[in-house]
C-alpha atoms as a PDB file:
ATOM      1  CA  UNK A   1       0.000   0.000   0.000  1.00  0.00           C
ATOM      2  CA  UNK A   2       1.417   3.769  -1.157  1.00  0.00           C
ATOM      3  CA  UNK A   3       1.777   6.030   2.283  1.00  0.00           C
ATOM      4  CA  UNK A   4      -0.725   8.460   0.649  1.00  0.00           C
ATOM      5  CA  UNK A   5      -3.436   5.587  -0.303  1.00  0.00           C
ATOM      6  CA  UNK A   6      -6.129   6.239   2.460  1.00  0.00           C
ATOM      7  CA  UNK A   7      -6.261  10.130   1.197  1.00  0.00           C
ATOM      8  CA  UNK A   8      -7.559   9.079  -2.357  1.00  0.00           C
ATOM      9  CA  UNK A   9     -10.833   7.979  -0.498  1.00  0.00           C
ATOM     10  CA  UNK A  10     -10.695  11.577   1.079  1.00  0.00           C
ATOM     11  CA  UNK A  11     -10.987  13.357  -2.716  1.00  0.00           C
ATOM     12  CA  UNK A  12     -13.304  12.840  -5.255  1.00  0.00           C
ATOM     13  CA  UNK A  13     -10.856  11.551  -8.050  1.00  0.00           C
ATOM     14  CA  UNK A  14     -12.344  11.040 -11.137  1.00  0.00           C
ATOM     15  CA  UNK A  15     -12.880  13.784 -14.187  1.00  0.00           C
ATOM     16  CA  UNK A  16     -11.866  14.989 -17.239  1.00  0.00           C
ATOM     17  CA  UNK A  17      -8.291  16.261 -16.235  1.00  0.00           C
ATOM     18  CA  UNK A  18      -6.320  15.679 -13.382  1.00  0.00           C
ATOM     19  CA  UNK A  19      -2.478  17.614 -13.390  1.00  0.00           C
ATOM     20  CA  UNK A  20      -0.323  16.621 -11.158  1.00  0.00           C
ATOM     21  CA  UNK A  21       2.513  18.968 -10.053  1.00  0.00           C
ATOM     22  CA  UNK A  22       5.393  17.727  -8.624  1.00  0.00           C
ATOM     23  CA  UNK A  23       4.226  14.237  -9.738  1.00  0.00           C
ATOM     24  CA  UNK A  24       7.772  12.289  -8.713  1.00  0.00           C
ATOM     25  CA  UNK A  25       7.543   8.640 -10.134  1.00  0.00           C
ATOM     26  CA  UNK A  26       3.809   8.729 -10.992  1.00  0.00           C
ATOM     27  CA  UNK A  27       1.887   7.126  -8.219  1.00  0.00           C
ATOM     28  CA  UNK A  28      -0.975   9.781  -8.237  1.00  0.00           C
ATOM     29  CA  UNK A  29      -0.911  10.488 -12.447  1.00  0.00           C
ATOM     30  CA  UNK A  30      -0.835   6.626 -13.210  1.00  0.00           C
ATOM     31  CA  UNK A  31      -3.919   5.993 -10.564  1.00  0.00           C
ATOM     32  CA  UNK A  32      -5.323   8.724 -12.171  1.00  0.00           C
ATOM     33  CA  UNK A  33      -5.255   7.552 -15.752  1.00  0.00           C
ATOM     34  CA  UNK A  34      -8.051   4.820 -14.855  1.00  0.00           C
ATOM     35  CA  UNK A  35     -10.712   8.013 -13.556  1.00  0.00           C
ATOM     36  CA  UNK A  36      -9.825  10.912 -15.628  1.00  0.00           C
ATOM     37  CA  UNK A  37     -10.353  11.382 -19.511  1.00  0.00           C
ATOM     38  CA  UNK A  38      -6.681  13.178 -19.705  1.00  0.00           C
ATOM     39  CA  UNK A  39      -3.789  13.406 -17.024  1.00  0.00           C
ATOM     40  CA  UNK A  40      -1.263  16.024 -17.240  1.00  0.00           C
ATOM     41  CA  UNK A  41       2.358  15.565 -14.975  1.00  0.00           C
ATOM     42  CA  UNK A  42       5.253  17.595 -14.342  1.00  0.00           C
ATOM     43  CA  UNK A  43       8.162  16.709 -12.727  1.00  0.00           C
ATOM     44  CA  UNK A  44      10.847  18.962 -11.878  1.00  0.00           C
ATOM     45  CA  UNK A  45      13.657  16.490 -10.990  1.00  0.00           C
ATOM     46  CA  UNK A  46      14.991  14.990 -14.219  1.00  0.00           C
ATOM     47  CA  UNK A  47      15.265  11.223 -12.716  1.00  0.00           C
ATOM     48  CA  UNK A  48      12.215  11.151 -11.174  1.00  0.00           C
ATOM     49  CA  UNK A  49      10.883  12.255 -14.512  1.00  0.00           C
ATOM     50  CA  UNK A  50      12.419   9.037 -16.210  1.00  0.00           C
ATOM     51  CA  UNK A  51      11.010   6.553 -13.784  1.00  0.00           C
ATOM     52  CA  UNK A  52       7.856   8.671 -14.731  1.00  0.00           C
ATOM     53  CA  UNK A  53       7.891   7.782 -18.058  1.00  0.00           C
ATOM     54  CA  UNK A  54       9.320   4.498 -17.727  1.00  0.00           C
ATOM     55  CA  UNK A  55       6.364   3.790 -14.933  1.00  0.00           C
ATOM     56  CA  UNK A  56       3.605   5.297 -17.781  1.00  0.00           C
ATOM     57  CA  UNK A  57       4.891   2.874 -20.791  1.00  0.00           C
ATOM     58  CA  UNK A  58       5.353  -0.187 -18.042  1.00  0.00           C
ATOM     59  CA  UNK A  59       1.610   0.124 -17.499  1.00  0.00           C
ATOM     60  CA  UNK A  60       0.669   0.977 -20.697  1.00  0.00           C
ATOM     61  CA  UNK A  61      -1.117   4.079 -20.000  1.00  0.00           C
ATOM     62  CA  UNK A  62      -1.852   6.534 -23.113  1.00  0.00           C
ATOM     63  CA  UNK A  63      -3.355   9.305 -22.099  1.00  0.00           C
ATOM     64  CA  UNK A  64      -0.786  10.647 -19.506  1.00  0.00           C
ATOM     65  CA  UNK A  65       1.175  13.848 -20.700  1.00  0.00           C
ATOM     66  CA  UNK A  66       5.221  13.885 -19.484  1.00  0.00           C
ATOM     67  CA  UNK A  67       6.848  17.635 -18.464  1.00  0.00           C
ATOM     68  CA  UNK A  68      10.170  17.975 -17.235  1.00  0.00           C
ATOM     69  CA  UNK A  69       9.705  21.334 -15.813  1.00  0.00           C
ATOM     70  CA  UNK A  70       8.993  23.423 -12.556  1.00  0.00           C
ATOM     71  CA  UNK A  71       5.908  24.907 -12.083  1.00  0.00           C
ATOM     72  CA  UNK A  72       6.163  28.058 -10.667  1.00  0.00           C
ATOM     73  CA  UNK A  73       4.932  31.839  -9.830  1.00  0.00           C
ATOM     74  CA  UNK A  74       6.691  32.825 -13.251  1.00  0.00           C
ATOM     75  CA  UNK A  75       8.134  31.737 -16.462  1.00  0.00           C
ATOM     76  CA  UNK A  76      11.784  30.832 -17.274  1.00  0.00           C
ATOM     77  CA  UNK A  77      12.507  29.624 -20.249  1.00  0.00           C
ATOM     78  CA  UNK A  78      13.814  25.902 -20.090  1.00  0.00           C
ATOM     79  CA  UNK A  79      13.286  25.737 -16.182  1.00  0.00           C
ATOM     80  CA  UNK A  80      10.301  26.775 -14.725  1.00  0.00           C
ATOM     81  CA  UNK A  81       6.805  27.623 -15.859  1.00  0.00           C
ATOM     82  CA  UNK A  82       3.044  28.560 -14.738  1.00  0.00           C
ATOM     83  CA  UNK A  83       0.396  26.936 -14.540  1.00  0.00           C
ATOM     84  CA  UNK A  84      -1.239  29.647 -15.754  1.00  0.00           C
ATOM     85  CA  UNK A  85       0.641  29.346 -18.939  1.00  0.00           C
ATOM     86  CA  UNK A  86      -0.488  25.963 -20.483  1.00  0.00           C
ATOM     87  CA  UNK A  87      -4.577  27.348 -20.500  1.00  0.00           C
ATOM     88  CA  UNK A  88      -5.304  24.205 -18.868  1.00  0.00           C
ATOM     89  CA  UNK A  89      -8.967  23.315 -17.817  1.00  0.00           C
ATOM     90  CA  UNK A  90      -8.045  21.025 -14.278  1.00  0.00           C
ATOM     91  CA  UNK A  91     -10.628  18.823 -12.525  1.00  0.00           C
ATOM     92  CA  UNK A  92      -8.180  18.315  -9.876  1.00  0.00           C
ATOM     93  CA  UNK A  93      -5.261  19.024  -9.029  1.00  0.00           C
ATOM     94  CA  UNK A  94      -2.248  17.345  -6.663  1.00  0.00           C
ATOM     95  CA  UNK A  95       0.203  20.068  -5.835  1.00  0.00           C
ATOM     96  CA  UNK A  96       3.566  18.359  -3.505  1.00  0.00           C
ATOM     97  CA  UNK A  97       6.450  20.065  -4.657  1.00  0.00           C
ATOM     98  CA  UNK A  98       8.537  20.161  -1.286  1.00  0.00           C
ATOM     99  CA  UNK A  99       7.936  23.290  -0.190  1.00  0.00           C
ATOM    100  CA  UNK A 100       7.607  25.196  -3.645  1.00  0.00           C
ATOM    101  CA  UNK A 101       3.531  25.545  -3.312  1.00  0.00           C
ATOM    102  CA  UNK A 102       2.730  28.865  -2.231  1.00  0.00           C
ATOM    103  CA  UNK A 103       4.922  29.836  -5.825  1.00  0.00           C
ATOM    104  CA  UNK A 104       2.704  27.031  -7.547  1.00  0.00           C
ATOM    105  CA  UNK A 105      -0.627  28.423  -6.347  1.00  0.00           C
ATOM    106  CA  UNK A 106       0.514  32.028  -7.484  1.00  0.00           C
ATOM    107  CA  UNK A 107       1.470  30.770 -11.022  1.00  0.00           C
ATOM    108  CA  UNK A 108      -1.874  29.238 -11.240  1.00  0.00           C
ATOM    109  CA  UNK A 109      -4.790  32.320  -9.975  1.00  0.00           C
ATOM    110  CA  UNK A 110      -5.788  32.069 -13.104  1.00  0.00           C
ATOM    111  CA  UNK A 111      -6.277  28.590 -13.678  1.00  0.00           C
ATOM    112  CA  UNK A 112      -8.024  29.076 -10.160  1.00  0.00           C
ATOM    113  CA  UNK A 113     -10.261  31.471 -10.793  1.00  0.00           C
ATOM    114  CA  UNK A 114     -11.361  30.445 -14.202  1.00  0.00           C
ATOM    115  CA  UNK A 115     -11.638  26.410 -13.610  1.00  0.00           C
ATOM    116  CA  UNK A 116     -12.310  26.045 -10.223  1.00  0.00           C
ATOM    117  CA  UNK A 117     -10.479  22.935  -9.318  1.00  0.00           C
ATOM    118  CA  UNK A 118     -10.415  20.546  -6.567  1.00  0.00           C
ATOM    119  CA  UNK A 119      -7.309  21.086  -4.854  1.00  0.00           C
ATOM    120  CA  UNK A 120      -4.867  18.335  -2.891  1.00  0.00           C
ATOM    121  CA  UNK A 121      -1.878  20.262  -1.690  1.00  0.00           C
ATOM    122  CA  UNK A 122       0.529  19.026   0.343  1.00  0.00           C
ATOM    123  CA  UNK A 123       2.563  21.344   2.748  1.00  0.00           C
ATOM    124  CA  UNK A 124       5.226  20.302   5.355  1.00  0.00           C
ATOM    125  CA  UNK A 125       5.033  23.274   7.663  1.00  0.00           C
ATOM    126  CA  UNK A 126       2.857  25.326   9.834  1.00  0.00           C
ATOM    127  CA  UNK A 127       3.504  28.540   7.989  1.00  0.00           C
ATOM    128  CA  UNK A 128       3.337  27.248   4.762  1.00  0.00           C
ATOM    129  CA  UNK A 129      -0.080  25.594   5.138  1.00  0.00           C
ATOM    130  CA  UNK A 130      -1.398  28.998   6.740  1.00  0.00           C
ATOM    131  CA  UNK A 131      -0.394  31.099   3.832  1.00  0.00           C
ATOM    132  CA  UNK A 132      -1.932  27.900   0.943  1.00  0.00           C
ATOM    133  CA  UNK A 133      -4.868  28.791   3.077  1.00  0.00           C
ATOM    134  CA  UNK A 134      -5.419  32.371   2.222  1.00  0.00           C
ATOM    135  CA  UNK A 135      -4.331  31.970  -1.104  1.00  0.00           C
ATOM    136  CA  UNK A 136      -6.952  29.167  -1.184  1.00  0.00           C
ATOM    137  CA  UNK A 137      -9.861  31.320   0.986  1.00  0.00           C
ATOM    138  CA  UNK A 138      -8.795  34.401  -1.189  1.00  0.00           C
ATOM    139  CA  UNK A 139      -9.853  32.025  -4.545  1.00  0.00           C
ATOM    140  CA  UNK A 140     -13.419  31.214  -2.675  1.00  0.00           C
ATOM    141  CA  UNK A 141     -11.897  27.587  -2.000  1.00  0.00           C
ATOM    142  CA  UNK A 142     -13.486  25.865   1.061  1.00  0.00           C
ATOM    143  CA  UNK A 143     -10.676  24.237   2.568  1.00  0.00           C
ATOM    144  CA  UNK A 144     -10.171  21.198   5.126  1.00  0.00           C
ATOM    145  CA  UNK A 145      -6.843  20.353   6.572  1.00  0.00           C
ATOM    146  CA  UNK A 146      -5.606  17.022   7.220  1.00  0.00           C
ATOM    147  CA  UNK A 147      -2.926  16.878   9.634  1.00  0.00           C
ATOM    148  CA  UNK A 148      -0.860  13.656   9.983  1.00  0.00           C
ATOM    149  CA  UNK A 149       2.716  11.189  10.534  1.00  0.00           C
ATOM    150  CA  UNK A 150       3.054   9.115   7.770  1.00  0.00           C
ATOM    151  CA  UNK A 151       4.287   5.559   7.915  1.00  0.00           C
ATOM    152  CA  UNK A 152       8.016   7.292   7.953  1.00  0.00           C
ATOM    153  CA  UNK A 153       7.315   9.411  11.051  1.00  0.00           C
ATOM    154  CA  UNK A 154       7.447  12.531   8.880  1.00  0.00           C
ATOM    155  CA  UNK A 155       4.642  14.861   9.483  1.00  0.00           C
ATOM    156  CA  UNK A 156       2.313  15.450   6.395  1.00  0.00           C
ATOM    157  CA  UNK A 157      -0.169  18.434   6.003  1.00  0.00           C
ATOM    158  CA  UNK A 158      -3.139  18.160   2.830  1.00  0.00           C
ATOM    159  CA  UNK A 159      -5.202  20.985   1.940  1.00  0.00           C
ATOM    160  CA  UNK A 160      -8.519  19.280   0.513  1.00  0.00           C
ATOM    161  CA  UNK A 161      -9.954  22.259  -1.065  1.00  0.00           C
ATOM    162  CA  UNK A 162     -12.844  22.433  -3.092  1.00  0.00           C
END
């Protein structure tokens, strides 16, 4: 069983496009592939990007789209990009990007305000999950906090925002 498992049952996870930022080896994007019409990942890291796309043609998945990039508050050519800029029109969205969301949920007002989304986002600290949450509030997102250890005794923070 994946350490994030029991919060699938916590989100409504089915659509017509999930995007998954910060979407490491796949766990979330490949589940996703069997609910959603269209599932869009990015993946900073290059390796974990490889085992991405090594983990989408092992399970034969076809409609899963593969980004090497950062997604950020702003856009640098060849390393980081916004949300905002790929017009997307999310169902869902997974944001865990180690520490990196607040930039993530700036890059994507837009894509907030215009699609509406359901929201996972996963912060790490006290201060960062306060100021997801009025970024989140300020969008007209209702927003529950789930506050746990996972099964590595690291403490885990979702924003379940719809």
């Amino acid at each position: 069983m994946h350490h994030e498992d029991w919060l699938r049952k916590e989100v409504e996870f089915s659509g017509d496009l999930f995007v998954d930022v910060g979407a490491h080896v796949g766990t979330w994007a490949i589940r996703a592939s069997r609910t959603f019409r269209r599932v869009v990942a990015f993946e900073a890291e290059s390796r974990w990007t490889a085992m991405l796309k090594k983990n989408v043609e092992t399970n034969s998945v076809r409609n899963i789209e593969v980004s090497n990039i950062a997604i950020s508050s702003s856009d640098s050519p060849g390393k980081t990009r916004t949300l905002d800029s790929y017009g997307l029109d999310p169902t869902l969205i997974k944001i865990d990007t180690e520490g990196a969301e607040l930039e993530v949920l700036k890059g994507a007002a837009q894509t907030l305000k215009r699609s509406h989304p359901r929201l996972v986002v996963e912060t790490h600290t006290d201060e960062l999950a306060r100021s997801a949450k009025e970024i989140l509030k300020d969008n007209s997102y209702n927003v529950r906090e789930i506050a746990r250890v996972n099964r590595w005794g690291y403490p885990q923070r979702f924003l379940l925002c719809d």
